[in-house]
C-alpha atoms as a PDB file:
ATOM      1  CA  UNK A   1     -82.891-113.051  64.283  1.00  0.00           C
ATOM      2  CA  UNK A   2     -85.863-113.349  61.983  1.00  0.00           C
ATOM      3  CA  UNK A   3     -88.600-115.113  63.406  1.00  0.00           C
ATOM      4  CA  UNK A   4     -90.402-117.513  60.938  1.00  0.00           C
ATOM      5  CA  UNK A   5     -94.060-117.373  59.457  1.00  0.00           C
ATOM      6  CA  UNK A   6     -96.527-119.421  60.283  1.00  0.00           C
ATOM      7  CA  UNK A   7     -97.318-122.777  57.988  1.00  0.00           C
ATOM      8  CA  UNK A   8     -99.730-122.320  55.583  1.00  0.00           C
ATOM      9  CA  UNK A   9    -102.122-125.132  55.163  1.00  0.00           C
ATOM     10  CA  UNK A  10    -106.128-125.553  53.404  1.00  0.00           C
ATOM     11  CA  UNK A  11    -107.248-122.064  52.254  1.00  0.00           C
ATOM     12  CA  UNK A  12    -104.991-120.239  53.569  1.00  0.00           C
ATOM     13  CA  UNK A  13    -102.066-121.657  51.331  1.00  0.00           C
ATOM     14  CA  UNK A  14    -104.143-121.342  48.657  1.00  0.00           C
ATOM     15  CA  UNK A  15    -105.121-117.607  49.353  1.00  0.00           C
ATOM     16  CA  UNK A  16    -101.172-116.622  49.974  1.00  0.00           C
ATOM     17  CA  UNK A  17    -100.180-118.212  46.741  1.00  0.00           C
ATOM     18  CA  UNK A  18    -102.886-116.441  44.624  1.00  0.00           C
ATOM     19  CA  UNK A  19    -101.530-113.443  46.020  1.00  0.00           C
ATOM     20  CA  UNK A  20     -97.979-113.932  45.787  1.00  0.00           C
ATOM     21  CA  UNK A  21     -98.793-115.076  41.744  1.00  0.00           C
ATOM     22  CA  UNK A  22    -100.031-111.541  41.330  1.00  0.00           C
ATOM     23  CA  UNK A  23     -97.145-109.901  42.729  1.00  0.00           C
ATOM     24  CA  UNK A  24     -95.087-112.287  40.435  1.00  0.00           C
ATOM     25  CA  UNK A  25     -96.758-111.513  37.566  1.00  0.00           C
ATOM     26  CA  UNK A  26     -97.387-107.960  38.317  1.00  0.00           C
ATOM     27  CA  UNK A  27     -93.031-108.130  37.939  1.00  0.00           C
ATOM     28  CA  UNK A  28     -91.807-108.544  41.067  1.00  0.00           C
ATOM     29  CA  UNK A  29     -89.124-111.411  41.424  1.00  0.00           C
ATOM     30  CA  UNK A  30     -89.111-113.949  43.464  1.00  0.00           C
ATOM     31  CA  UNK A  31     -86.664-111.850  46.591  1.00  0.00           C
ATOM     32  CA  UNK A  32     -88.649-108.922  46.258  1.00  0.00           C
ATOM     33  CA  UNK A  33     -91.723-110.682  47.136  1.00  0.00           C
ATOM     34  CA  UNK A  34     -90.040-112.507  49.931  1.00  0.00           C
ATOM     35  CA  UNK A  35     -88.600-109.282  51.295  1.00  0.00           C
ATOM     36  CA  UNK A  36     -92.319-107.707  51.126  1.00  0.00           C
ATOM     37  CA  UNK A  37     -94.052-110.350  53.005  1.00  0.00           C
ATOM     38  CA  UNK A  38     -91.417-111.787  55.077  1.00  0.00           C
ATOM     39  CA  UNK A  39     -90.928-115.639  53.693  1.00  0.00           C
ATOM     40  CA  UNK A  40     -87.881-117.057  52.800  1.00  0.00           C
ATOM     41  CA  UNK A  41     -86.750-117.033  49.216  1.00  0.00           C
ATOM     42  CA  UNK A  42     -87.982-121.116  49.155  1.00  0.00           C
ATOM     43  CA  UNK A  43     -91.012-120.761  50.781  1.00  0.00           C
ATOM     44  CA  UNK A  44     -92.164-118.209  48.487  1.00  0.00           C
ATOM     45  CA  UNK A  45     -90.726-120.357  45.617  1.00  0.00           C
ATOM     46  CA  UNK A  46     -92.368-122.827  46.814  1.00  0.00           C
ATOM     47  CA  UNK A  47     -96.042-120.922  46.764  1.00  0.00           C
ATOM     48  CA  UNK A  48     -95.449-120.064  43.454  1.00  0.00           C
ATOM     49  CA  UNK A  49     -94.888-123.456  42.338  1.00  0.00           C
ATOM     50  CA  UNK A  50     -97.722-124.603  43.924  1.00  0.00           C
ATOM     51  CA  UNK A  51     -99.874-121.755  41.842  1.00  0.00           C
ATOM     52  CA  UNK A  52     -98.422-123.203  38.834  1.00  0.00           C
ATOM     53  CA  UNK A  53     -96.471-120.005  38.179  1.00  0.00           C
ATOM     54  CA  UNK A  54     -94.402-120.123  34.834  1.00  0.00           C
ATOM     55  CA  UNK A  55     -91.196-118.244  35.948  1.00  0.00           C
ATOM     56  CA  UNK A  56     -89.380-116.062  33.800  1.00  0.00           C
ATOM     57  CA  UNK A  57     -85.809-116.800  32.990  1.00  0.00           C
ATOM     58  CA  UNK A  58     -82.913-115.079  34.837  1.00  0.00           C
ATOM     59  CA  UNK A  59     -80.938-112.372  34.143  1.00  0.00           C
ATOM     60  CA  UNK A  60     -83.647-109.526  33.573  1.00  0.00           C
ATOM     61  CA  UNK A  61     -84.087-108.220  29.900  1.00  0.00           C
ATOM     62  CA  UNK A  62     -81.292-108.483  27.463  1.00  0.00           C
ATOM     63  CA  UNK A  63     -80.100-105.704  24.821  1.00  0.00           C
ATOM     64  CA  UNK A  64     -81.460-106.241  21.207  1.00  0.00           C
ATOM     65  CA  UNK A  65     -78.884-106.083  18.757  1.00  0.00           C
ATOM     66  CA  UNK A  66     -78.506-103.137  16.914  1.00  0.00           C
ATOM     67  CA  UNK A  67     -79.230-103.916  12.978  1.00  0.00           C
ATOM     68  CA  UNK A  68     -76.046-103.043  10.664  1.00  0.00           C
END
């Protein structure tokens, strides 16, 4: 059983969610990140949010159409 991380609160929240904006914007989604540092999907989610992250839609990169 996993055991949880402790709550973030003051500077440390803010520290943990400038560093989890880098990963995110370095490319890593949201479950990799949460797999790296061992937070839930929502707590990390949650980070992000609060580092006024703009997410990127889902489904990873889509084919271009090939011209005629």
């Amino acid at each position: 059983m996993r055991t949880r991380s402790p709550r973030l609160t003051g500077p440390a929240r803010a520290a943990a969610a400038a560093q989890l904006k880098e990963m995110y914007e370095a490319g890593a989604t949201i479950r990799q990140i949460a797999q790296r540092t061992d937070r839930s999907y929502g707590g990390v989610r949650a980070l992000l949010v609060s580092a006024r992250v703009p997410f990127r839609g889902r489904g990873g990169k889509r084919a271009q159409p090939t011209p005629p």
